[in-house]
Protein backbone atom coordinates (compact mmCIF):
# COMPACT_ATOMS: atom_id res chain seq x y z
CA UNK A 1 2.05 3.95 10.76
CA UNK A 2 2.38 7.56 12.37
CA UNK A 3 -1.86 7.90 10.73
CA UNK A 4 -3.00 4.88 12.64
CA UNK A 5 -0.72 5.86 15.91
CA UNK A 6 -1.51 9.56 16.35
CA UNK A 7 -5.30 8.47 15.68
CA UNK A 8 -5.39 5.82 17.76
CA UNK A 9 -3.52 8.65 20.57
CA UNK A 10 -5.98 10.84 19.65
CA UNK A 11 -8.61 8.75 20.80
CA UNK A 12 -7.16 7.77 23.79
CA UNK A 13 -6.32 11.52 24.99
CA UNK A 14 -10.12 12.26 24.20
CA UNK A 15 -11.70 9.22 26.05
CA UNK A 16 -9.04 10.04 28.91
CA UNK A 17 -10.36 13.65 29.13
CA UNK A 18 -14.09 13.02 28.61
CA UNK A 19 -14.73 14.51 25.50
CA UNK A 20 -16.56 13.06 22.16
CA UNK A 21 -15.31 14.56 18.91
CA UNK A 22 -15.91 13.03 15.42
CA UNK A 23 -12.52 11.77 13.90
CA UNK A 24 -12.11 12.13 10.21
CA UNK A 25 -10.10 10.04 8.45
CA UNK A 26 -8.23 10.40 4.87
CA UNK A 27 -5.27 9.46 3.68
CA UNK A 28 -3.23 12.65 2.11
CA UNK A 29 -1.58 12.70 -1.12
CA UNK A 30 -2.74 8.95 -1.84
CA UNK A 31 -1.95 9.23 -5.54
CA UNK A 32 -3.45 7.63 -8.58
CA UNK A 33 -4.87 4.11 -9.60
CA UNK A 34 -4.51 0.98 -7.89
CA UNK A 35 -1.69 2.09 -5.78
CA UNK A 36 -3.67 5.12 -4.79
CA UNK A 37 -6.79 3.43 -3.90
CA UNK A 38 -4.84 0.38 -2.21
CA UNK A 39 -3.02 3.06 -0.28
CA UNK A 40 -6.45 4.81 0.96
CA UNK A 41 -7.96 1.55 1.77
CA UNK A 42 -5.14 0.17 4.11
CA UNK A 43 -4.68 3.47 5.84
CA UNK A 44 -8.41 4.28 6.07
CA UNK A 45 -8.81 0.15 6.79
CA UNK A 46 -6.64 0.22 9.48
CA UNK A 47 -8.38 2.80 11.96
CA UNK A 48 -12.04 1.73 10.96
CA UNK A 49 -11.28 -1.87 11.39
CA UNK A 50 -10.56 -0.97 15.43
CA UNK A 51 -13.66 1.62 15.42
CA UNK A 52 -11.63 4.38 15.13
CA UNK A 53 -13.69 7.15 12.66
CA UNK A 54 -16.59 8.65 12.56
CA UNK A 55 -16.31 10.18 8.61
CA UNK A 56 -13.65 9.27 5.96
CA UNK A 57 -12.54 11.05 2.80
CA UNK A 58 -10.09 9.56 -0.53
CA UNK A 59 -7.90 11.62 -1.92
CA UNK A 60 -6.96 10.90 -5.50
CA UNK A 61 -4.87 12.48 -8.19
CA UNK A 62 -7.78 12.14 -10.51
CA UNK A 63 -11.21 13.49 -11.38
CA UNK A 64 -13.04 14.19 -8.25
CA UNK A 65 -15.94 12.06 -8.83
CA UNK A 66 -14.21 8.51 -8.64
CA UNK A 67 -13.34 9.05 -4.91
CA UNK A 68 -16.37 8.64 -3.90
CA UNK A 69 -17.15 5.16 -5.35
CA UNK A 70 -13.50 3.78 -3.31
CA UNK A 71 -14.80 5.72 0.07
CA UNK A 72 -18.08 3.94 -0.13
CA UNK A 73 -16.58 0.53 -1.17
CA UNK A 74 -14.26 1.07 2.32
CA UNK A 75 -16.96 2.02 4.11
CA UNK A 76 -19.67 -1.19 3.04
CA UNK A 77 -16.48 -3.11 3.46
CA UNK A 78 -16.32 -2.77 6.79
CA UNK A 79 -19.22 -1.39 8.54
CA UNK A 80 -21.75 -2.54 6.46
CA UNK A 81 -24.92 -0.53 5.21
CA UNK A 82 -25.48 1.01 8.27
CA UNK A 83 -21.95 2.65 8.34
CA UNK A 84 -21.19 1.02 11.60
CA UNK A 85 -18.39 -1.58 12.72
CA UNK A 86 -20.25 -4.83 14.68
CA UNK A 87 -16.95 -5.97 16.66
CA UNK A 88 -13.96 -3.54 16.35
CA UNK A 89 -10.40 -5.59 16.15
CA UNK A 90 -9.06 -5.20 19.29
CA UNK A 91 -5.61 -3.12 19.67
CA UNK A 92 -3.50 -4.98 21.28
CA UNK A 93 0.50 -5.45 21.03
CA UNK A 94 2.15 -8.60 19.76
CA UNK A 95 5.04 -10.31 20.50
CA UNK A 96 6.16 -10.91 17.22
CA UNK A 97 9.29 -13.17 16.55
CA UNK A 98 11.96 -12.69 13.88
CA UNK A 99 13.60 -15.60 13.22
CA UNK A 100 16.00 -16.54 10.10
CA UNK A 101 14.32 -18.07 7.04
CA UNK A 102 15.77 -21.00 7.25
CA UNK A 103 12.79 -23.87 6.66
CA UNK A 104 12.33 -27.05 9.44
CA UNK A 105 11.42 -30.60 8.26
CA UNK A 106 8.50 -31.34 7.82
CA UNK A 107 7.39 -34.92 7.93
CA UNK A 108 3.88 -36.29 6.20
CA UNK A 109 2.99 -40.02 6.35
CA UNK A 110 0.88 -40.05 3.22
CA UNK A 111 3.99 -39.51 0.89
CA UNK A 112 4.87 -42.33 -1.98
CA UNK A 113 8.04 -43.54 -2.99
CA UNK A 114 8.75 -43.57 -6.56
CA UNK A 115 11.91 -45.12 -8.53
CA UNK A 116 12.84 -43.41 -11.82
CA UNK A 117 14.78 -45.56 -13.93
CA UNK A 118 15.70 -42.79 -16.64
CA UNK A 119 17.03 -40.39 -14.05
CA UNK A 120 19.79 -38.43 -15.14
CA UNK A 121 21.02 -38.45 -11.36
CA UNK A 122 23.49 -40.13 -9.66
CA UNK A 123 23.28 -41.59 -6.07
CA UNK A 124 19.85 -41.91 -3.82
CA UNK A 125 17.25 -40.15 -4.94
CA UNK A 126 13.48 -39.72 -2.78
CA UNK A 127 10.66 -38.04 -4.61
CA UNK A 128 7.44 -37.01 -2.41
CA UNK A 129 4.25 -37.23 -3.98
CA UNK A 130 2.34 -34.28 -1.99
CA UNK A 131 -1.39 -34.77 -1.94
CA UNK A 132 -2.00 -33.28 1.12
CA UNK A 133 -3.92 -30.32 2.17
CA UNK A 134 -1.41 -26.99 2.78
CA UNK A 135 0.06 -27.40 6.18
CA UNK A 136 0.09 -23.92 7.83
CA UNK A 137 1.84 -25.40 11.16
CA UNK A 138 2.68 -27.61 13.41
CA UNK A 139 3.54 -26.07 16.59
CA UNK A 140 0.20 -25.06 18.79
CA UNK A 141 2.07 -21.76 20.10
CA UNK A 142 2.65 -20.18 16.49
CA UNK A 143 -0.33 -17.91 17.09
CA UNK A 144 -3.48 -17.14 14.53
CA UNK A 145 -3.21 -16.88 10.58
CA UNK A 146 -5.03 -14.58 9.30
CA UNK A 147 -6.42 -16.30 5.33
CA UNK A 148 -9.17 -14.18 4.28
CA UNK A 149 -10.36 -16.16 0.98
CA UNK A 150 -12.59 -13.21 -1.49
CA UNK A 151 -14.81 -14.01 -3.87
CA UNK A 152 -14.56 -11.50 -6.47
CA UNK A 153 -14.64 -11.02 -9.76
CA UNK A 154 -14.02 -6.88 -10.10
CA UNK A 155 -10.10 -6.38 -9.51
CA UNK A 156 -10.64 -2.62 -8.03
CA UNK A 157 -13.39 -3.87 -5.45
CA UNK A 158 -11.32 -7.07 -4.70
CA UNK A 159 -8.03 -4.52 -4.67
CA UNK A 160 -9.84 -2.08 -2.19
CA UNK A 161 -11.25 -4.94 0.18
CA UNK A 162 -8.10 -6.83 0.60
CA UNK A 163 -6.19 -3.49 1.36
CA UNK A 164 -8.54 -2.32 3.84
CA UNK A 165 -8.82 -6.25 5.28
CA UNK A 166 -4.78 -6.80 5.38
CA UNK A 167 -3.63 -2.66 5.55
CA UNK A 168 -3.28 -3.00 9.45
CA UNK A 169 -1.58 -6.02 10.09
CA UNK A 170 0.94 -4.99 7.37
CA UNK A 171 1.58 -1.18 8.93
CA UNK A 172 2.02 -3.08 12.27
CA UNK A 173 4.66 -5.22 10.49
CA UNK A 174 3.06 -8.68 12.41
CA UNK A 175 3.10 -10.65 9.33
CA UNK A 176 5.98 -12.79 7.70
CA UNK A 177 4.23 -12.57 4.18
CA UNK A 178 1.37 -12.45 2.07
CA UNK A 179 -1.14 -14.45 0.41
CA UNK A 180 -3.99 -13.25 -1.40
CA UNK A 181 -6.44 -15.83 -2.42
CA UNK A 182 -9.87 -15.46 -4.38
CA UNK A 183 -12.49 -17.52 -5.79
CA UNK A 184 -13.63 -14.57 -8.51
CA UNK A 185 -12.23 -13.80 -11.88
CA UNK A 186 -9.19 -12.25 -10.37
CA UNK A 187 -6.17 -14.71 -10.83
CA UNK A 188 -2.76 -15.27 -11.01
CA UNK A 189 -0.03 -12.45 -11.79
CA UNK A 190 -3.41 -9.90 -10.95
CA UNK A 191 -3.25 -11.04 -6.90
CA UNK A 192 0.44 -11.18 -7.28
CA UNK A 193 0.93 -7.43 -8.02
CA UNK A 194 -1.73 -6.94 -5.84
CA UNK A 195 -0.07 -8.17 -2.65
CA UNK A 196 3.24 -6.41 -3.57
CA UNK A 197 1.27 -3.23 -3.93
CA UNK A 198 -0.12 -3.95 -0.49
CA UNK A 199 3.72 -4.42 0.86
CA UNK A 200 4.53 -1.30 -0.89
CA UNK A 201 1.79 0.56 0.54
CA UNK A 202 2.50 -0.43 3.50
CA UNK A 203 6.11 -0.05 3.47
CA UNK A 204 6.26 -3.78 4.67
CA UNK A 205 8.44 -4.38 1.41
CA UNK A 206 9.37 -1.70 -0.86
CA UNK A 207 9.73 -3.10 -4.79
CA UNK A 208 9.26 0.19 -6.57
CA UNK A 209 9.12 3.58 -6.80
CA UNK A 210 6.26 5.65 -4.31
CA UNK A 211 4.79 8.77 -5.90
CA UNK A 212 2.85 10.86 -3.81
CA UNK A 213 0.70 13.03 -5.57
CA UNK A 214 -2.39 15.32 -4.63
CA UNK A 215 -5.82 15.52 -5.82
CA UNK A 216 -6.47 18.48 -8.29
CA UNK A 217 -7.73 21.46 -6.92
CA UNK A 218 -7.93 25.45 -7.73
CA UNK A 219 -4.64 26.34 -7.50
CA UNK A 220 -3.36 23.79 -10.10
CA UNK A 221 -1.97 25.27 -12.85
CA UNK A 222 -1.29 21.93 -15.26
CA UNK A 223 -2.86 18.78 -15.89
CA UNK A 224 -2.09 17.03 -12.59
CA UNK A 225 -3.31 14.06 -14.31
CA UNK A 226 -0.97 14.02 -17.13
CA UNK A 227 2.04 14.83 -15.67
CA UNK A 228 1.63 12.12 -12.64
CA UNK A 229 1.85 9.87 -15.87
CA UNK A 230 4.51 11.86 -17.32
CA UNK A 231 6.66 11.49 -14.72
CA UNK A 232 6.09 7.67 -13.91
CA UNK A 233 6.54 6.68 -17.32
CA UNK A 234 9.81 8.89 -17.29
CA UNK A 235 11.32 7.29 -13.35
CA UNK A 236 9.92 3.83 -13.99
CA UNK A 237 13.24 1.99 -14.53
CA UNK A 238 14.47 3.05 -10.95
CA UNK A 239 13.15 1.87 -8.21
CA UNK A 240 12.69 2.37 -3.95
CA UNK A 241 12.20 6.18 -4.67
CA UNK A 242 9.74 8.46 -3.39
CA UNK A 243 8.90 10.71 -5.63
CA UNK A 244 6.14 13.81 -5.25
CA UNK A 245 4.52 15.55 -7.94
CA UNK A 246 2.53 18.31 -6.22
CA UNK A 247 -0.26 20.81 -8.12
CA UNK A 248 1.04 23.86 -6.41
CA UNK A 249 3.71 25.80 -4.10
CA UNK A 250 1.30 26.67 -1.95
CA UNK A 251 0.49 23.13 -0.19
CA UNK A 252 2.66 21.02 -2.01
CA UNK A 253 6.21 21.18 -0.39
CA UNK A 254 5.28 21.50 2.90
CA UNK A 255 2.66 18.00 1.66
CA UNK A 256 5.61 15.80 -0.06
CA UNK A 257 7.95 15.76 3.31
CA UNK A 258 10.07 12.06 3.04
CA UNK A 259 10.16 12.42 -0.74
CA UNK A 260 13.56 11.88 -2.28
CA UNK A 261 12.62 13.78 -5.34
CA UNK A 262 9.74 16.49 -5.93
CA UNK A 263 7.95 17.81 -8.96
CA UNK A 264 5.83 20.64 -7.66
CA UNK A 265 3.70 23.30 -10.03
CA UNK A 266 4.52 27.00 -9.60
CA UNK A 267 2.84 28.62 -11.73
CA UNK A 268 1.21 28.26 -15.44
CA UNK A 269 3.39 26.06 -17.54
CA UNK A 270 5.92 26.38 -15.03
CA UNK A 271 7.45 23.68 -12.42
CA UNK A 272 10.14 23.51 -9.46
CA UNK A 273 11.88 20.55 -9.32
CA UNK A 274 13.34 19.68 -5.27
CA UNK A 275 15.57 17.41 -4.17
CA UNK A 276 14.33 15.87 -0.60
CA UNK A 277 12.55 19.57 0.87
CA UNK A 278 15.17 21.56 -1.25
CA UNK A 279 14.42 22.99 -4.41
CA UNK A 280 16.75 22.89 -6.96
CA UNK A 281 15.37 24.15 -10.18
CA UNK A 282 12.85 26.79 -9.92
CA UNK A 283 10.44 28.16 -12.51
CA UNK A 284 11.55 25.52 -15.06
CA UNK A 285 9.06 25.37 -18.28
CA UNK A 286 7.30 22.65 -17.97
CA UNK A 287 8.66 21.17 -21.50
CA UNK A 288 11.72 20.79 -19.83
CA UNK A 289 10.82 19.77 -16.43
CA UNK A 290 11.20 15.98 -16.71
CA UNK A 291 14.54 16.28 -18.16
CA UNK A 292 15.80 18.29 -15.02
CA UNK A 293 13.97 15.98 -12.64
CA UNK A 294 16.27 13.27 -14.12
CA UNK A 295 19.12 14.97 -14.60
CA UNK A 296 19.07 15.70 -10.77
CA UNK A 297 17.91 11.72 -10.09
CA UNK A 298 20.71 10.51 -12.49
CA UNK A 299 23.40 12.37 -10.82
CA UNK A 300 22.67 11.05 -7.17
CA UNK A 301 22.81 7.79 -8.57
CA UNK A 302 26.36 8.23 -10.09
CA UNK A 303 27.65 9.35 -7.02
């Protein structure tokens, strides 16, 4: 939220004031995989959708070359081939209303009623038949739904699109939930975890671990790669952490502010290990590194 807010200032102070600048946009420390590409796409998504950019970049903590494919996909997404958006969404704010989950009754005259003679129950018993077509709502005043249906059969693209498509609405919290629905190849559990990486993304609902992690650079001094794994595969039975693992000291813990936990590179074969912006191991070998990083995790937890 503070990347689409400070742009979206940014703009304002410029257009206020006169001046043209290019805005580039680029989400920092995306990460790896489908979260890290969902995570580019809704932030990136979010300004370009209101005409907000003029050049974008995608940060991954993998080989350089496969950011480019996710920063064009963004980019013909929503602009097209000409790299232009036809009718920016308009930035406006919503009343948005927060009521308990508590269902109404809903009434359809097309329902059957059906006796079962072999029912187990006890007392009155009504079964509806639903045939009916999925009613969104009743009430003329409940606003616009937003039901983008994608036809695709590639779960990155259809990953990428529906981030950059749904990102906003999500950072802006106006939603009450999610549905992702698509004609392709792409089914079942795959849009599920889909739309909770979407929520998580977006910090509209939080159902794992984050890891923030930067792309590899110069200054790395260990597989970035590896140990993002490393260190997923060794935190992934906690969950609603933020966790940073960071190529360097140079960038990296001024980079992972808001992480619980950080797993930042000093030197060759060597790694701090922070709690929040503190560190608390320093200059660990990097054998030993994951066992401090959960020795330090394990310990908050017990407390």
């Amino acid at each position: 939220r503070v990347l689409l807010e400070s742009n979206r200032l940014l703009v304002k102070r410029m257009q206020e004031n006169g001046m043209v600048f290019p805005v580039h946009l680029g989400v920092t420390e995306a990460g790896e995989g489908e979260d890290g590409r969902v995570r580019s796409a809704a932030g990136t998504g979010a300004l370009l959708s209101e005409g907000i950019g003029d050049t974008i970049r995608v940060s991954l903590s993998e080989d350089p070359e496969k950011e480019i494919p996710v920063a064009r996909e963004i980019v013909n997404f929503l602009c097209g081939p000409r790299g232009r958006i036809k009718t920016p969404v308009p930035s406006q704010d919503f009343v948005i209303r927060k009521k308990p989950c508590k269902p109404e009754v809903i009434t359809y005259n097309e329902g059957r009623y059906l006796k079962e003679d072999n029912t187990p129950f006890t007392g009155k018993m009504l079964i509806f038949n639903f045939n009916s077509p999925p009613l969104l709502s009743g009430r003329p005043d409940a606003g616009d739904y937003l039901n983008p249906v994608f036809d695709e059969d590639d779960p990155v693209k259809l990953a990428i699109r529906a981030s950059a498509l749904l990102g906003r609405y999500f950072i802006l919290r106006q939603p009450g939930g999610i549905c992702i629905t698509n004609r392709g190849r792409v089914q079942g559990e795959a849009l599920r975890e889909l739309s909770f990486s979407i929520l998580q993304a977006t910090e509209a609902r939080i159902s794992r671990n984050r890891y923030i992690s930067c792309p590899t650079c110069g200054r790395t001094k260990f597989n970035l790669q590896d140990e993002v794994k490393k260190v997923k595969e060794a935190t992934s039975h906690f969950s609603g952490l933020k966790i940073a693992v960071m190529g360097c000291i140079v960038n990296g813990p001024g980079e992972m502010q808001g992480a619980d936990y950080g797993y930042v590179g000093s030197g060759i074969g060597k790694v701090h290990i922070y709690r929040g912006m503190v560190p608390v191991y320093k200059n660990v070998p990097e054998e030993e590194a994951i066992a401090k990083l959960l020795e330090i995790i394990n310990a908050d937890m017990n407390q």
